[in-house]
PDB file of N, CA and C in Angstrom:
ATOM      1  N   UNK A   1       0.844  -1.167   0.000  1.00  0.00           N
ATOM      2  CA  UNK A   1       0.000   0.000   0.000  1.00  0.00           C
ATOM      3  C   UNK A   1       0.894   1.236   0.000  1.00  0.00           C
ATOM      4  N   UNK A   2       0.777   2.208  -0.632  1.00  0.00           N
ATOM      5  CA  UNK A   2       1.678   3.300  -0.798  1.00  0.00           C
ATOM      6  C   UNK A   2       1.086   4.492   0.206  1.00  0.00           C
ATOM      7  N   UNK A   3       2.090   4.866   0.769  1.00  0.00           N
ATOM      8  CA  UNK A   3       2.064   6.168   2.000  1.00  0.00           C
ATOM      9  C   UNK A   3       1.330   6.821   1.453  1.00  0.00           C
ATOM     10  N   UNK A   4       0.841   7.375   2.704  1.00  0.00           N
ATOM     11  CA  UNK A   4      -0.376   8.569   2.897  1.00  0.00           C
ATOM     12  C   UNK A   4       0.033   9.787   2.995  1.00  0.00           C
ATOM     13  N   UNK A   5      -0.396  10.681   3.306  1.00  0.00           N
ATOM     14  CA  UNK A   5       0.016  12.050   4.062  1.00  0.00           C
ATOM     15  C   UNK A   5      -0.823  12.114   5.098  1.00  0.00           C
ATOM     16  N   UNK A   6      -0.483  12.792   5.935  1.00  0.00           N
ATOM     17  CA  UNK A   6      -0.976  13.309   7.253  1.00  0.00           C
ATOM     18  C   UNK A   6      -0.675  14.490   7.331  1.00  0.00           C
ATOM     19  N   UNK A   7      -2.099  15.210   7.582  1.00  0.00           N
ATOM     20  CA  UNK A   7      -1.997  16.212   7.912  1.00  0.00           C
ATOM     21  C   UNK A   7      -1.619  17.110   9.247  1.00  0.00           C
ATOM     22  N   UNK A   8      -1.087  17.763   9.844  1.00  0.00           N
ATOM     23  CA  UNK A   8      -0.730  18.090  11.316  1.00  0.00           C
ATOM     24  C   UNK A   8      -0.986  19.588  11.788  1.00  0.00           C
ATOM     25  N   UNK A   9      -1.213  19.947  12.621  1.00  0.00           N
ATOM     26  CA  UNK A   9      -1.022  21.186  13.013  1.00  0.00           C
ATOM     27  C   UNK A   9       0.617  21.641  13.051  1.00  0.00           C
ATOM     28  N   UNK A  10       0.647  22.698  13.333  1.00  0.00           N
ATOM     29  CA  UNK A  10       1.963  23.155  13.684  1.00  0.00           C
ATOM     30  C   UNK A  10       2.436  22.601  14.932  1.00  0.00           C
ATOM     31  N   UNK A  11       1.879  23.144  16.120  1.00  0.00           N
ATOM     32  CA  UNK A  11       2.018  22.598  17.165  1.00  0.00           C
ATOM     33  C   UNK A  11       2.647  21.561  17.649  1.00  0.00           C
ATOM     34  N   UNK A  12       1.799  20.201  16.896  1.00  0.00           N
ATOM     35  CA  UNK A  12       1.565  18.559  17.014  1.00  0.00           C
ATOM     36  C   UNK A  12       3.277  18.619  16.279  1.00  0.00           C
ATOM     37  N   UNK A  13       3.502  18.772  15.229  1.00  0.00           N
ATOM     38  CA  UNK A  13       4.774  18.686  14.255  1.00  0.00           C
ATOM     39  C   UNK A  13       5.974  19.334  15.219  1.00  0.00           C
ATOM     40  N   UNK A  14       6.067  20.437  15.653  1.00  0.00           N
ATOM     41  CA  UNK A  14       6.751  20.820  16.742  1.00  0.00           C
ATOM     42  C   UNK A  14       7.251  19.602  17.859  1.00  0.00           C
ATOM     43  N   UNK A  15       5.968  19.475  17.990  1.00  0.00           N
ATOM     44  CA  UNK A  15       5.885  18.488  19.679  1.00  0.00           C
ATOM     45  C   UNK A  15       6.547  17.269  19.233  1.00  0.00           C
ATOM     46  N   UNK A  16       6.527  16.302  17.967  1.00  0.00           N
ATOM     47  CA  UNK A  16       6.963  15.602  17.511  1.00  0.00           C
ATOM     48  C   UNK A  16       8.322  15.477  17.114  1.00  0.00           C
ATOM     49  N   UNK A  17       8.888  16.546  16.299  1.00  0.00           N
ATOM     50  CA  UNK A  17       9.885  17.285  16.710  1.00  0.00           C
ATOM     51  C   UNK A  17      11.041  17.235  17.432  1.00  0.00           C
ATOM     52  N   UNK A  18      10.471  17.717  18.637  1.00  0.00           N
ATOM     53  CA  UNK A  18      10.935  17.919  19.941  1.00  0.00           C
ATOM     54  C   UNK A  18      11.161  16.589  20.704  1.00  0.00           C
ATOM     55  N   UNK A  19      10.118  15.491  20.658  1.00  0.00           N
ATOM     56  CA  UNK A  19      10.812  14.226  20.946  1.00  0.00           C
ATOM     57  C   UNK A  19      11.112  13.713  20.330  1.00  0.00           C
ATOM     58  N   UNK A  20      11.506  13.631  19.002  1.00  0.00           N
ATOM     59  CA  UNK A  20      12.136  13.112  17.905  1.00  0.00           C
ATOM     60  C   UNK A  20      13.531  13.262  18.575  1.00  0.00           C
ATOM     61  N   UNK A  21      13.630  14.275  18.625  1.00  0.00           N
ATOM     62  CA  UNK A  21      15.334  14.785  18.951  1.00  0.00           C
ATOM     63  C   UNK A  21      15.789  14.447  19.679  1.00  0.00           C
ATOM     64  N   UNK A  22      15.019  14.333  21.058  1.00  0.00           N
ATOM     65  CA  UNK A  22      15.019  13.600  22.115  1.00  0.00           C
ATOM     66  C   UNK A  22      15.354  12.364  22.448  1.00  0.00           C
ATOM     67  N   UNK A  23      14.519  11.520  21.853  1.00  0.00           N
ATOM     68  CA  UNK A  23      14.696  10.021  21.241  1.00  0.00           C
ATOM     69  C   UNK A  23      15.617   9.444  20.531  1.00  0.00           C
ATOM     70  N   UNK A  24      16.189  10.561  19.390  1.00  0.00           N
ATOM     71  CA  UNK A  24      17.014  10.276  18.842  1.00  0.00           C
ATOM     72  C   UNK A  24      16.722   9.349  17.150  1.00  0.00           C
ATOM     73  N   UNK A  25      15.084   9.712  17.138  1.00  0.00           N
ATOM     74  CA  UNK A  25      14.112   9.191  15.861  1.00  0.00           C
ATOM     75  C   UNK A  25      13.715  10.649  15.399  1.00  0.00           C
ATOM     76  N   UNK A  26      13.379   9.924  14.222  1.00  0.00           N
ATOM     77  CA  UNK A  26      12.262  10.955  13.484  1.00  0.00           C
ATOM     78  C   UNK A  26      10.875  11.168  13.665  1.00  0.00           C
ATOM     79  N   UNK A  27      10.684  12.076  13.413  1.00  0.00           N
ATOM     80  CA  UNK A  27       8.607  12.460  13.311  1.00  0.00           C
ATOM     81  C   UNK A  27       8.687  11.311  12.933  1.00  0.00           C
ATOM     82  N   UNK A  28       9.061  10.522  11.734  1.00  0.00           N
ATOM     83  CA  UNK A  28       8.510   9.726  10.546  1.00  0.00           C
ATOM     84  C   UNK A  28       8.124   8.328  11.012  1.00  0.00           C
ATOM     85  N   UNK A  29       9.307   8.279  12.392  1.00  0.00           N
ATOM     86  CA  UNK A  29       9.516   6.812  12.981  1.00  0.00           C
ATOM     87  C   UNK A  29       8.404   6.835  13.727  1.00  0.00           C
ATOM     88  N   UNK A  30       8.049   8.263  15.113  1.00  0.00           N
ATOM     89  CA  UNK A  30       7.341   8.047  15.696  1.00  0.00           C
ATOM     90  C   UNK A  30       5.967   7.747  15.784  1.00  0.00           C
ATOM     91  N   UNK A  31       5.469   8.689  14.310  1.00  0.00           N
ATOM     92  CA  UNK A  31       4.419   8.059  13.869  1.00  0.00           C
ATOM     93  C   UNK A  31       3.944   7.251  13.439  1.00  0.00           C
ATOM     94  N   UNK A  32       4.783   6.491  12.609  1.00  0.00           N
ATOM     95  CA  UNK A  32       5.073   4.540  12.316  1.00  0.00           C
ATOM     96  C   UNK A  32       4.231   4.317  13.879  1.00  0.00           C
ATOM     97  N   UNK A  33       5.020   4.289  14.778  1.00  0.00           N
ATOM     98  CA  UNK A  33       4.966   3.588  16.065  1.00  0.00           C
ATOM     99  C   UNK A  33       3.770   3.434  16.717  1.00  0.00           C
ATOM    100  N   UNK A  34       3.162   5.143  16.370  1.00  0.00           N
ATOM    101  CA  UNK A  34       2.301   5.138  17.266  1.00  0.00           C
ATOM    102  C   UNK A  34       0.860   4.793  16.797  1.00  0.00           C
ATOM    103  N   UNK A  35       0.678   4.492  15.393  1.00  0.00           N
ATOM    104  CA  UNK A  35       0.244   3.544  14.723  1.00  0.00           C
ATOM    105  C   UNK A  35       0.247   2.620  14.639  1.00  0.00           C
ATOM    106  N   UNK A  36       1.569   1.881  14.819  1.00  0.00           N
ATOM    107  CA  UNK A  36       1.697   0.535  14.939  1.00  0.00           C
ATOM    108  C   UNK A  36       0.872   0.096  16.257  1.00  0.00           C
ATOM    109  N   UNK A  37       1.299   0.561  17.164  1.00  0.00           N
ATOM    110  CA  UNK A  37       0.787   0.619  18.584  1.00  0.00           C
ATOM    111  C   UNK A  37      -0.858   0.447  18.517  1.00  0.00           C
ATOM    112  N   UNK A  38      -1.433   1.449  18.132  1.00  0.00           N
ATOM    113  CA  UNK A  38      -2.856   1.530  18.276  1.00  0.00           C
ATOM    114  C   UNK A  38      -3.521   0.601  17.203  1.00  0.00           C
ATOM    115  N   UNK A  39      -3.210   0.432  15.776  1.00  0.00           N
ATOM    116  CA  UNK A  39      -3.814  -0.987  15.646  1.00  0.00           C
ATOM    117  C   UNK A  39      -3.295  -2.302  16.571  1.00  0.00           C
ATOM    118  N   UNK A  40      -2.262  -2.661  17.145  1.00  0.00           N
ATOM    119  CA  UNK A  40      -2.257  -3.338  17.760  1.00  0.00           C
ATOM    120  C   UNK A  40      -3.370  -3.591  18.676  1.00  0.00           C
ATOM    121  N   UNK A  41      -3.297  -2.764  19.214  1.00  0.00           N
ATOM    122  CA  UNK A  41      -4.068  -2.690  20.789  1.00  0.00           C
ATOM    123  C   UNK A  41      -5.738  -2.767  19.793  1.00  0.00           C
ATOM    124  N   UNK A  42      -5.921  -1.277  18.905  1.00  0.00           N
ATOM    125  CA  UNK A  42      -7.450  -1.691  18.425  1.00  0.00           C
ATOM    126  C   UNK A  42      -7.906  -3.240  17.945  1.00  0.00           C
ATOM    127  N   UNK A  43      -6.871  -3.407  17.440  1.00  0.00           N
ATOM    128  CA  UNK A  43      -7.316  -4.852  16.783  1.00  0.00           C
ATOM    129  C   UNK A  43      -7.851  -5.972  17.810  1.00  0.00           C
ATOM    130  N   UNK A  44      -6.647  -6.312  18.871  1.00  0.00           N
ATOM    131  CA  UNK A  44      -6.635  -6.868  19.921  1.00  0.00           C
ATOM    132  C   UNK A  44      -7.902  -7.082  21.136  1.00  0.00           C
ATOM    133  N   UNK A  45      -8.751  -5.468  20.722  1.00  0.00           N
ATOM    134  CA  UNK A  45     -10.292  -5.271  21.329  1.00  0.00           C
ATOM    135  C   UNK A  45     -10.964  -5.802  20.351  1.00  0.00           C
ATOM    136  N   UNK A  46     -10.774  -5.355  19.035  1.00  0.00           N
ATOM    137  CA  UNK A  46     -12.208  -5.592  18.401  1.00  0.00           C
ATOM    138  C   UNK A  46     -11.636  -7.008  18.161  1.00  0.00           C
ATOM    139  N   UNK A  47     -10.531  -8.319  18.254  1.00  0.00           N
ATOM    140  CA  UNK A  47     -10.959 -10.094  18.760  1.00  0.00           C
ATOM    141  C   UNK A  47     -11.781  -9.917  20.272  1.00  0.00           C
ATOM    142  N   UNK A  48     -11.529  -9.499  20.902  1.00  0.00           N
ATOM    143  CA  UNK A  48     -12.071  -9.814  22.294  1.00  0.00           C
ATOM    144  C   UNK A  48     -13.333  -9.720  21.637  1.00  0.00           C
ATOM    145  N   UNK A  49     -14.166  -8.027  21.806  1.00  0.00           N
ATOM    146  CA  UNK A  49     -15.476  -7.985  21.227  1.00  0.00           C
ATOM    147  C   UNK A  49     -16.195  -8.974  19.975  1.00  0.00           C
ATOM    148  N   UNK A  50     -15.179  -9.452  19.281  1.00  0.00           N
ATOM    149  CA  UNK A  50     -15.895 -10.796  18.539  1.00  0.00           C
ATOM    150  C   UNK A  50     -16.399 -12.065  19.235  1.00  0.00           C
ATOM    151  N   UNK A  51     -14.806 -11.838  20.201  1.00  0.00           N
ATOM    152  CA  UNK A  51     -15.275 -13.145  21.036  1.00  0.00           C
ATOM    153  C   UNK A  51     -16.408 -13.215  22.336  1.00  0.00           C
ATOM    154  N   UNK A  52     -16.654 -11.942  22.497  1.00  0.00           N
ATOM    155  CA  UNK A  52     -17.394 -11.732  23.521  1.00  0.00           C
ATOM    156  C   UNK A  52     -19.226 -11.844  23.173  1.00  0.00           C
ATOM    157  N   UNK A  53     -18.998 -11.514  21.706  1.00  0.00           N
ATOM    158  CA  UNK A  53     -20.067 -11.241  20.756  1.00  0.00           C
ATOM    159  C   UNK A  53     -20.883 -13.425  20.383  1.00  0.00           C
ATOM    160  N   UNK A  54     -19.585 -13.396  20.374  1.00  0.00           N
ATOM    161  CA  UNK A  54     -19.827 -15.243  19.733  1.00  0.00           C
ATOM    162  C   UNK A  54     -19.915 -15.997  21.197  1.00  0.00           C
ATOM    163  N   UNK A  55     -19.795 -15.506  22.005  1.00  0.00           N
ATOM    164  CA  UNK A  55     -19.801 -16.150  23.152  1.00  0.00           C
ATOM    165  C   UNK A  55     -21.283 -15.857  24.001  1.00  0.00           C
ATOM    166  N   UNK A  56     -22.135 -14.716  23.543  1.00  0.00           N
ATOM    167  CA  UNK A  56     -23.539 -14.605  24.125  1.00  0.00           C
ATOM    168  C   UNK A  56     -24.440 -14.842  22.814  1.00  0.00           C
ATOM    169  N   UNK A  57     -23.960 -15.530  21.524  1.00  0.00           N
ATOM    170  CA  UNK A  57     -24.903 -15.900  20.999  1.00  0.00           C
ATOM    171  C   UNK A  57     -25.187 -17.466  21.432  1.00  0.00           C
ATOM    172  N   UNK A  58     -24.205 -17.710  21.372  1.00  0.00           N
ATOM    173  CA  UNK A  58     -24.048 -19.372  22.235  1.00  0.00           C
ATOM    174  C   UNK A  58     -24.900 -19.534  23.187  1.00  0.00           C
ATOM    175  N   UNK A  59     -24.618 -18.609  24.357  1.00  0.00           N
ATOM    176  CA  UNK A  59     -25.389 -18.633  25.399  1.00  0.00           C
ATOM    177  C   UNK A  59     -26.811 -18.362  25.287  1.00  0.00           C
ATOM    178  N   UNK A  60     -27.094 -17.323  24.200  1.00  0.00           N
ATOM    179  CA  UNK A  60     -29.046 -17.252  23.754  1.00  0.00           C
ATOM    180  C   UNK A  60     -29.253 -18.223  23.073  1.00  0.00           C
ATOM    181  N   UNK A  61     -28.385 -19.372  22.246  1.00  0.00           N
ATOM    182  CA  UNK A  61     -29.187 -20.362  21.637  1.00  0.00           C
ATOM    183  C   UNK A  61     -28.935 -21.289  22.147  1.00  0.00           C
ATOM    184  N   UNK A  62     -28.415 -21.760  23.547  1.00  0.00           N
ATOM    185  CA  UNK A  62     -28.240 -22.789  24.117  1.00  0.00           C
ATOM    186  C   UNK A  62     -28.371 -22.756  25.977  1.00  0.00           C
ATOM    187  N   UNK A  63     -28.604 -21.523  26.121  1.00  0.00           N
ATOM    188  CA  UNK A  63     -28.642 -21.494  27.351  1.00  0.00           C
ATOM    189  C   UNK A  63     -27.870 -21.751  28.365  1.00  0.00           C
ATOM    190  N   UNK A  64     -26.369 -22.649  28.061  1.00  0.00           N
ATOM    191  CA  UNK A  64     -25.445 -22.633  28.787  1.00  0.00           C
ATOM    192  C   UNK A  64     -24.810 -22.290  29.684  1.00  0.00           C
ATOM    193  N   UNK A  65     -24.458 -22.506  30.890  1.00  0.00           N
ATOM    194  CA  UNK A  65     -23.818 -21.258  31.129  1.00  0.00           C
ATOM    195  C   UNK A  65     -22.760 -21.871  32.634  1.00  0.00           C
ATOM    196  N   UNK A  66     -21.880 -21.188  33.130  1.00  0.00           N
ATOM    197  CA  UNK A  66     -21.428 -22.034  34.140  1.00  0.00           C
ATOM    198  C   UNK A  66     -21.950 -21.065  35.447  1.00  0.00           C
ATOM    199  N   UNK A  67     -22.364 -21.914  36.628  1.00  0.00           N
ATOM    200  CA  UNK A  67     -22.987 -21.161  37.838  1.00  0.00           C
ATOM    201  C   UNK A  67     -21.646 -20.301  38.273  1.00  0.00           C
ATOM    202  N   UNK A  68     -22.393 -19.803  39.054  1.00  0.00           N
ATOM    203  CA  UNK A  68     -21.446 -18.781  39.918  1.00  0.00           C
ATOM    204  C   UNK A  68     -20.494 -19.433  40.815  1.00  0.00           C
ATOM    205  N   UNK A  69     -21.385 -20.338  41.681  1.00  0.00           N
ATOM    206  CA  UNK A  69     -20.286 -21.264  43.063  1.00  0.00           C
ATOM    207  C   UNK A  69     -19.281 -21.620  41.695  1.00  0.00           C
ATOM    208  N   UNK A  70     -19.123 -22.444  40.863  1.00  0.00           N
ATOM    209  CA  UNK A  70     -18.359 -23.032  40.134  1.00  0.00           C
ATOM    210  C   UNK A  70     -17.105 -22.194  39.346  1.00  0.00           C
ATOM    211  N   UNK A  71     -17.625 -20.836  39.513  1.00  0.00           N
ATOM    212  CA  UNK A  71     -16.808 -19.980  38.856  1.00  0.00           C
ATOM    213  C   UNK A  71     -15.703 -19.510  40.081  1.00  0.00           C
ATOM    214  N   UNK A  72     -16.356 -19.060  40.966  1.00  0.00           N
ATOM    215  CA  UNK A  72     -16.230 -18.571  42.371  1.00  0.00           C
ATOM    216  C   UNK A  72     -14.886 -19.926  43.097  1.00  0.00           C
ATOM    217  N   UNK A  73     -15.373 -21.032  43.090  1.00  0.00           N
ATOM    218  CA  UNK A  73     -14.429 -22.265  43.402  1.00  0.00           C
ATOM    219  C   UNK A  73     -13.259 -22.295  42.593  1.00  0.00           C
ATOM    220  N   UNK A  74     -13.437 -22.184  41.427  1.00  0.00           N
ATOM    221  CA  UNK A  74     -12.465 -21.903  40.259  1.00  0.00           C
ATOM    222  C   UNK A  74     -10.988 -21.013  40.573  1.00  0.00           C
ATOM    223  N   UNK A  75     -12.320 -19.553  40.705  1.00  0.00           N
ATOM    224  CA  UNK A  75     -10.921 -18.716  41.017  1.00  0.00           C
ATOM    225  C   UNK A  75     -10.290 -18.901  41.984  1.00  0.00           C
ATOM    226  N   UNK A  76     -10.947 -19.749  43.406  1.00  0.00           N
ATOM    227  CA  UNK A  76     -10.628 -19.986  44.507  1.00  0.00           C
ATOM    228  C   UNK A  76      -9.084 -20.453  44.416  1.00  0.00           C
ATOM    229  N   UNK A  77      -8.892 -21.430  43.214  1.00  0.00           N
ATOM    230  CA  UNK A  77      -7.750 -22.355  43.033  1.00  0.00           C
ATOM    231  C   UNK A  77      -6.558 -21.406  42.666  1.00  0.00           C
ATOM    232  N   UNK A  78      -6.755 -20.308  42.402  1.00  0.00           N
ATOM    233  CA  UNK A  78      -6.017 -19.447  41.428  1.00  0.00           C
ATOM    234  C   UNK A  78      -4.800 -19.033  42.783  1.00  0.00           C
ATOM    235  N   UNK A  79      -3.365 -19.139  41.681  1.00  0.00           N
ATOM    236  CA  UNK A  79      -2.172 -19.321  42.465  1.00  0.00           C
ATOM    237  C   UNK A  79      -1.872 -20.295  43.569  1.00  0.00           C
ATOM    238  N   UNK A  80      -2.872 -20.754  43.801  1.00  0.00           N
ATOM    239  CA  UNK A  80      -1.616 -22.574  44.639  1.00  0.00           C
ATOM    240  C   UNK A  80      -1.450 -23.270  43.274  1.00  0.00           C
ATOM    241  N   UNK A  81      -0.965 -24.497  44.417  1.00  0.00           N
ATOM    242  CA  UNK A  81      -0.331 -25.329  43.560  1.00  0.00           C
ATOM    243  C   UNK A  81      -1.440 -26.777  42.787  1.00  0.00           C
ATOM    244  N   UNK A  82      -2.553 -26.409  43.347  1.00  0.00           N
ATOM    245  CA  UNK A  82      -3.937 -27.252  42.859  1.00  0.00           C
ATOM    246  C   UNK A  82      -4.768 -26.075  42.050  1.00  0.00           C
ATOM    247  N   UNK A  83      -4.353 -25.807  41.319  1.00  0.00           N
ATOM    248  CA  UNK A  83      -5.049 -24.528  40.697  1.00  0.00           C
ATOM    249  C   UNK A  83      -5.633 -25.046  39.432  1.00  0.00           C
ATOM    250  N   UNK A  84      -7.012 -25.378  39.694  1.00  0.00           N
ATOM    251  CA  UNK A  84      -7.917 -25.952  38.613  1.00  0.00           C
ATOM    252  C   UNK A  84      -8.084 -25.149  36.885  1.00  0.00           C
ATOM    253  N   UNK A  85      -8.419 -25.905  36.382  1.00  0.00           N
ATOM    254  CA  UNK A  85      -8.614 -25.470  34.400  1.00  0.00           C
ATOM    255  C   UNK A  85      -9.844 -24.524  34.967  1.00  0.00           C
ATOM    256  N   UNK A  86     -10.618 -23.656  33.832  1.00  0.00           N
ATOM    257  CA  UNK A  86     -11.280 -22.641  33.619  1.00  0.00           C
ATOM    258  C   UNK A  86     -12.522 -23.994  33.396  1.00  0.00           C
ATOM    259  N   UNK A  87     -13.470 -23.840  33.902  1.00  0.00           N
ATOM    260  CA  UNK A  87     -14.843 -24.324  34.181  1.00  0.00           C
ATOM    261  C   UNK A  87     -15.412 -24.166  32.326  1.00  0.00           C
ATOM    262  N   UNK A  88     -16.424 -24.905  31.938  1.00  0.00           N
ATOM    263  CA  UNK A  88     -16.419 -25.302  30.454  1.00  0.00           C
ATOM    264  C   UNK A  88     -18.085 -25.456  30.483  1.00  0.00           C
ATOM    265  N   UNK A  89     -19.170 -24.260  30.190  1.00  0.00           N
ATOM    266  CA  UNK A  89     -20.351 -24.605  30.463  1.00  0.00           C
ATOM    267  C   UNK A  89     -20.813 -25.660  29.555  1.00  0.00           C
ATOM    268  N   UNK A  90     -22.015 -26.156  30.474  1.00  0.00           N
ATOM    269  CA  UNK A  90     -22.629 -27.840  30.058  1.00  0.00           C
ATOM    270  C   UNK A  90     -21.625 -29.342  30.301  1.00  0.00           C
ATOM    271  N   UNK A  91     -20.215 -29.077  31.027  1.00  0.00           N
ATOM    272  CA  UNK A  91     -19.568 -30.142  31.262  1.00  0.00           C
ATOM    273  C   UNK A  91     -19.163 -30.597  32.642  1.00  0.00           C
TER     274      UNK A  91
END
């Protein structure tokens, strides 16, 4: 895909700039980064929200679901050394 332009204020280009120099990078790098960064992270939500999405259709067409004591016992295990698997509704 061939580069874009971005448009900036003065300001923002300054400020960029200024930790560019700092850093010892360019505007050019930091904005790479901080792009790179935020699809990371966006992407990373919108799997969760898929999975969160596919995970209450399940539950409206099957009703599934794991109780609370069972969840509650679960975490109970969390950090010893008998520290049970994640509870698996309907099993």
């Amino acid at each position: 895909m061939a580069s874009k332009a971005v448009k900036l204020d003065e300001t923002t280009c300054d400020r960029l700039k200024a930790l560019g120099e700092s850093r010892q990078r360019t505007p050019h790098w930091l904005m790479r980064e901080a792009i790179r960064q935020f699809l990371e992270r966006e992407e990373a939500a919108e799997s969760l929200r898929n999975d969160t999405l596919e995970r209450l259709a399940r539950f409206e067409a099957t009703g599934e679901a794991v109780p609370y004591e069972t969840v509650d016992a679960w975490l109970a295990t969390w950090g010893s050394e008998s520290e049970a698997t994640c509870p698996i509704p309907g099993v």
